[in-house]
Protein backbone atom coordinates (compact mmCIF):
# COMPACT_ATOMS: atom_id res chain seq x y z
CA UNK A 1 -154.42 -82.98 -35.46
CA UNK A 2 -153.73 -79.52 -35.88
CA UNK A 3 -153.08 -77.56 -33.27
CA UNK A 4 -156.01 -75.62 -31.43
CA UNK A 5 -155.84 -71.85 -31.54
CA UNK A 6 -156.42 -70.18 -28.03
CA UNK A 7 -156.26 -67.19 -26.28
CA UNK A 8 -154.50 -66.57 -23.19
CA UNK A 9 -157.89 -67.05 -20.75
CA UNK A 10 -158.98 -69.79 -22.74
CA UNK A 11 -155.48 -71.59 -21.81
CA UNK A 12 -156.30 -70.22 -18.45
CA UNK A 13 -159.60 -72.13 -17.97
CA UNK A 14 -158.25 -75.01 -19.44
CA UNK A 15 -155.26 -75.28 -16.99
CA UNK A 16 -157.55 -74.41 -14.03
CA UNK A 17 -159.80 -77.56 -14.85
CA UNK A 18 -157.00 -79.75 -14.99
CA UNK A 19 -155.42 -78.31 -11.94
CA UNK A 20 -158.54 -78.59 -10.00
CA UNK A 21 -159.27 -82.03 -10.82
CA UNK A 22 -156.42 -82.67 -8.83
CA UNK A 23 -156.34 -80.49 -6.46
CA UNK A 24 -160.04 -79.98 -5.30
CA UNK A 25 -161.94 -83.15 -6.41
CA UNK A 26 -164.49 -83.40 -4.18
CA UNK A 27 -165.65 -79.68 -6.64
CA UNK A 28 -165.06 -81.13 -9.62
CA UNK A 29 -166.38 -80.65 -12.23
CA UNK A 30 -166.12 -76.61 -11.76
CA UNK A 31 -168.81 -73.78 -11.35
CA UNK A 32 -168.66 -71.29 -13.42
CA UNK A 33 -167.75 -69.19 -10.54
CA UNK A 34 -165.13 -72.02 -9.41
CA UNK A 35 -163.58 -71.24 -12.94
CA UNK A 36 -163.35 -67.24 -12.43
CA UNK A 37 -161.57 -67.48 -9.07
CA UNK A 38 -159.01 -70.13 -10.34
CA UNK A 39 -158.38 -67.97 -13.49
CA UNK A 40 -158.03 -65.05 -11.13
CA UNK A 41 -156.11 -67.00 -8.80
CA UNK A 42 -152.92 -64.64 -7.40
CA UNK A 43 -150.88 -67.64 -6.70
CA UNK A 44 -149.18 -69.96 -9.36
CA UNK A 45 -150.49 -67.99 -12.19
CA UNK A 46 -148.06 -66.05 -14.42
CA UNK A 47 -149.41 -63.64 -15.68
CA UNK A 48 -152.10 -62.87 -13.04
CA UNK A 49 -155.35 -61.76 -14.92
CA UNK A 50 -158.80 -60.47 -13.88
CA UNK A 51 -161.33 -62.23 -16.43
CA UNK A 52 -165.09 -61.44 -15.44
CA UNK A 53 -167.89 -63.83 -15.55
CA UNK A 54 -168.76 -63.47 -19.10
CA UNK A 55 -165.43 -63.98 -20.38
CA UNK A 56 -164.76 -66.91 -18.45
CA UNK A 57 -167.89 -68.18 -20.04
CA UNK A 58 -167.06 -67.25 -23.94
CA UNK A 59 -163.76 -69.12 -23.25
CA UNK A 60 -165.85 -72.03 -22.05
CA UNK A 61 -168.07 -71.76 -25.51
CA UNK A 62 -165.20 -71.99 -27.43
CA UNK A 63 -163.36 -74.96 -25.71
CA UNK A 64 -166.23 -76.51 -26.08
CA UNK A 65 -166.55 -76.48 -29.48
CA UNK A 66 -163.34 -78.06 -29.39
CA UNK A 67 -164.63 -80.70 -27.39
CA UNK A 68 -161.67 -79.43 -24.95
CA UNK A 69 -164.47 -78.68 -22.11
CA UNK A 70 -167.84 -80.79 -21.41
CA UNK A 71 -170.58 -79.24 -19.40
CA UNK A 72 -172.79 -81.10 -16.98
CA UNK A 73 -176.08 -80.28 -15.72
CA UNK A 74 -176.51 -82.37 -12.37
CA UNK A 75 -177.53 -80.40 -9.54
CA UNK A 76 -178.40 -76.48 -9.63
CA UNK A 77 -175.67 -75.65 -11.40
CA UNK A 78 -173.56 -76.15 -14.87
CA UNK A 79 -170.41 -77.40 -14.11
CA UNK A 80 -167.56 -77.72 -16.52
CA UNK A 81 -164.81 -80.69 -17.02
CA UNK A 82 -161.64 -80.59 -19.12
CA UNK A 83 -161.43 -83.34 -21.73
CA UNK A 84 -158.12 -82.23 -22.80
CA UNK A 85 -156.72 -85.70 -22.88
CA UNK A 86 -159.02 -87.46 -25.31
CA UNK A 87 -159.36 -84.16 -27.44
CA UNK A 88 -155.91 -84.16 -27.91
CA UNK A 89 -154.84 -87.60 -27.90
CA UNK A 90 -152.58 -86.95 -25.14
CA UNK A 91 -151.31 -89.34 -21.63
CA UNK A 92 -152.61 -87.48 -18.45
CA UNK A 93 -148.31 -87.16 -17.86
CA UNK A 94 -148.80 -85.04 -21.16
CA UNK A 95 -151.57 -83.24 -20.13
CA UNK A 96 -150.29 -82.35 -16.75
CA UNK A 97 -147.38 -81.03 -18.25
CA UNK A 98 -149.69 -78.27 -20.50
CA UNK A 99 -151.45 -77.30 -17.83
CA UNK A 100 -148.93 -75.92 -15.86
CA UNK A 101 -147.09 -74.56 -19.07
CA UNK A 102 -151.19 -72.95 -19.23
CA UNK A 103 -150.82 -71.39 -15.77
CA UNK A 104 -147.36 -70.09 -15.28
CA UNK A 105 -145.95 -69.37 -18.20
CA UNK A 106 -143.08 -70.39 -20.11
CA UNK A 107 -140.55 -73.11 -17.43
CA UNK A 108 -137.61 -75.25 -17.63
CA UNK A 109 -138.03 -78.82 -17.19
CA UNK A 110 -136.86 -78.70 -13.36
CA UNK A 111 -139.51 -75.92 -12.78
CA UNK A 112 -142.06 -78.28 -14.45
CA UNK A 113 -141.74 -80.99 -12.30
CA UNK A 114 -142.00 -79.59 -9.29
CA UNK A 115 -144.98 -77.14 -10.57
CA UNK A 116 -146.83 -80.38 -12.07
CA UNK A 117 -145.64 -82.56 -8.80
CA UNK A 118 -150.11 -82.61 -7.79
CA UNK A 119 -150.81 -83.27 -11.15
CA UNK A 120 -148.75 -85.96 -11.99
CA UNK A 121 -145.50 -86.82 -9.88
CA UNK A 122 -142.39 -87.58 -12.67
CA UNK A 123 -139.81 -89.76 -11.38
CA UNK A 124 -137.01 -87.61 -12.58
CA UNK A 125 -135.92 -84.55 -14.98
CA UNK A 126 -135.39 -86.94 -17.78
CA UNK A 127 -138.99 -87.99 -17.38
CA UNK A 128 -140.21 -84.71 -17.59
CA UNK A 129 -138.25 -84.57 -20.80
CA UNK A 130 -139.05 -86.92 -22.60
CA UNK A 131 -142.95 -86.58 -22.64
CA UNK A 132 -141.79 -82.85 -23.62
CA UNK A 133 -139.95 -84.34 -26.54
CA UNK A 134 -142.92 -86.77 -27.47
CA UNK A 135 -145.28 -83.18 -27.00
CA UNK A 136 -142.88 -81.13 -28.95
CA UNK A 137 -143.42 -83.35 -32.37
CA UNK A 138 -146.89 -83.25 -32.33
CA UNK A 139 -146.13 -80.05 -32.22
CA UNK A 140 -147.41 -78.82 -28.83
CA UNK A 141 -144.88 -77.38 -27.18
CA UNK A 142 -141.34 -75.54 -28.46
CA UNK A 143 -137.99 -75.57 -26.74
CA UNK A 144 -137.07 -71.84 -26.48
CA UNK A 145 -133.54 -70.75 -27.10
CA UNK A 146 -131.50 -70.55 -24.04
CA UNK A 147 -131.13 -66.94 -22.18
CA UNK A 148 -127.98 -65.67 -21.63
CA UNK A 149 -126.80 -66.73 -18.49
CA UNK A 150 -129.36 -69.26 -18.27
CA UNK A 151 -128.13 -72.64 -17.43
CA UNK A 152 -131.23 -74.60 -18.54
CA UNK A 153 -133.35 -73.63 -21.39
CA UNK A 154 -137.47 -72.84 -21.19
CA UNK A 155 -140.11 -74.89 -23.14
CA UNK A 156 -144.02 -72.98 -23.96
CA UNK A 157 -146.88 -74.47 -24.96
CA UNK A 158 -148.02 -73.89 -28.91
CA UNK A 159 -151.70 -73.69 -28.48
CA UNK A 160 -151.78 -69.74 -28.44
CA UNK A 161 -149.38 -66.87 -27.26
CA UNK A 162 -149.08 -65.53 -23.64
CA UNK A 163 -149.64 -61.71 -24.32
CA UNK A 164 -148.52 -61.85 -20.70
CA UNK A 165 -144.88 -63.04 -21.86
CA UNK A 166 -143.27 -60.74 -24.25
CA UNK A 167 -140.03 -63.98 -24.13
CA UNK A 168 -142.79 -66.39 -25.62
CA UNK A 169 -142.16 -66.49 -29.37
CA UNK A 170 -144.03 -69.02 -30.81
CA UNK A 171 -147.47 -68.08 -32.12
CA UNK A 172 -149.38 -64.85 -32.76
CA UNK A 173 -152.61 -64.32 -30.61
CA UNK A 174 -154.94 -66.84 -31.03
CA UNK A 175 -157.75 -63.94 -30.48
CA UNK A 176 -156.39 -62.26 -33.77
CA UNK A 177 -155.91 -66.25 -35.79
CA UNK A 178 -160.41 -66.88 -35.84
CA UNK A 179 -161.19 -64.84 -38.10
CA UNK A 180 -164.58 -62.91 -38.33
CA UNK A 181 -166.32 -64.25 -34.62
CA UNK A 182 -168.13 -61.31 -33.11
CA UNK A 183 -165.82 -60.32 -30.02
CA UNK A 184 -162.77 -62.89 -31.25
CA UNK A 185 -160.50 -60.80 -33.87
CA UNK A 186 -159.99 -58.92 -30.34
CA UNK A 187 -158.03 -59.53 -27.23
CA UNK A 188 -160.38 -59.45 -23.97
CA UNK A 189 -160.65 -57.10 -21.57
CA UNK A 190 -158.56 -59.00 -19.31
CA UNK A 191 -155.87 -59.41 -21.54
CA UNK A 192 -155.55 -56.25 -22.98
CA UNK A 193 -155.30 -55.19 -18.41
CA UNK A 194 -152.51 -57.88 -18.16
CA UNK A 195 -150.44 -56.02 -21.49
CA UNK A 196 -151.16 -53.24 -20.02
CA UNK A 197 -149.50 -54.25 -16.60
CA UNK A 198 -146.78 -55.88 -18.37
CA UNK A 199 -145.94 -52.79 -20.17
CA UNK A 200 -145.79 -49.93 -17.06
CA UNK A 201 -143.88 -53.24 -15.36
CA UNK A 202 -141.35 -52.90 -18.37
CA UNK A 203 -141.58 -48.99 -18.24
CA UNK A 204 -140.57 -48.80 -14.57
CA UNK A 205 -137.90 -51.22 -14.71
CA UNK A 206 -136.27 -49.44 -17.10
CA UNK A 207 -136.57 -46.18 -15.25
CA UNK A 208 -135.13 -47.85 -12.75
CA UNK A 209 -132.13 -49.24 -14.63
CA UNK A 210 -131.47 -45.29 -15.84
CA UNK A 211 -131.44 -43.73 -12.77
CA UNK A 212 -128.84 -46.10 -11.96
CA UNK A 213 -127.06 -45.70 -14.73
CA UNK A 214 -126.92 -41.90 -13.79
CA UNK A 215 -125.94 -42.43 -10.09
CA UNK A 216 -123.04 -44.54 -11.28
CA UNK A 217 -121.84 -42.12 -13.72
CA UNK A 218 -122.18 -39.42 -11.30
CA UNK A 219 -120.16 -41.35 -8.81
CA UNK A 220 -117.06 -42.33 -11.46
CA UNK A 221 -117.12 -39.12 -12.72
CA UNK A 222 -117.52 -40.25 -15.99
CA UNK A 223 -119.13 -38.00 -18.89
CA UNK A 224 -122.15 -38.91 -20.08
């Protein structure tokens, strides 16, 4: 199967369904407004975003046409279901795994398992592993190369970039990869914020770093 191209909120809504199945199943299936909140979610969501209504919903059209999402019409409400699993020919162990790679960003396979522990509890590290292995030839997710002075190294999910990750390198935005959609050559609104955010982030950290650069030198007495 090759593999789906998605933008950073549409990963978003996808990992919030299969979180939420979970973690709130007396709601689920999800509200649309169910789905904003989760996206927007402060906690255990790297990077945070702030997606309105109508994006959440164009992310929902096009997982959907994926068969990724299935809507529902029982009661006054739509509500909205993940069907990640069968879409993607993938074990819920699998599937647990992406979401939380969906939510938080790139993670080592220690960080995975306890970030996935409601979704699916692995009996160890080499668990965790080896359904990351069995992901990683399909492919859906790539081992990154270590960091320096990392001990372990990171794994990402394939299905789209993380604008809010400059250390994910695996695939160009998904927003830019369909082609001539009305509103899809472009990032969202929301994403474009979290760049944004990530940038001045960047920007004051490294006038940070240079003012203490400067106070050291001023200190040894050293030229500049």
């Amino acid at each position: 199967m090759t593999v789906p191209s998605l933008s950073l909120l549409e990963t978003r809504v996808l990992g919030v369904l299969v979180e939420k199945q979970h973690t709130v199943p007396d709601s689920y299936p999800l509200t649309l407004n169910a789905l904003v909140s989760g996206a927007n979610q402060k906690t255990a969501r790297d990077p945070v975003i702030e997606a309105s209504e109508a994006e959440v919903q164009g992310a929902l059209d096009h997982l959907k046409s994926l068969s990724l999402v299935v809507e529902s019409s029982g009661g006054r409400v739509m509500r909205y279901a993940h069907n990640a699993g069968k879409a993607l020919g993938l074990p819920p162990q699998s599937v647990a795994l992406l979401a939380v790679l969906f939510l938080r960003g790139p993670q080592t396979a220690g960080e995975l398992r306890i970030n996935s522990e409601r979704l699916h509890k692995f009996g160890d590290i080499l668990a965790v592993e080896g359904f990351l292995n069995e992901l990683a030839e399909k492919p859906w997710v790539k081992e990154l190369p270590r960091q320096p002075g990392a001990r372990e190294t990171r794994w990402a999910h394939l299905l789209g970039t993380d604008p809010g990750d400059s250390r994910n390198e695996t695939r160009a935005p998904a927003a830019a990869q369909r082609g001539s959609v009305p509103g899809s050559e472009q990032l969202t609104m929301s994403e474009v914020a979290t760049l944004k955010a990530n940038v001045a982030h960047l920007q004051s950290e490294v006038d940070a770093l240079k003012e203490t650069v400067a106070r050291l030198v001023k200190e040894l007495g050293v030229s500049s």
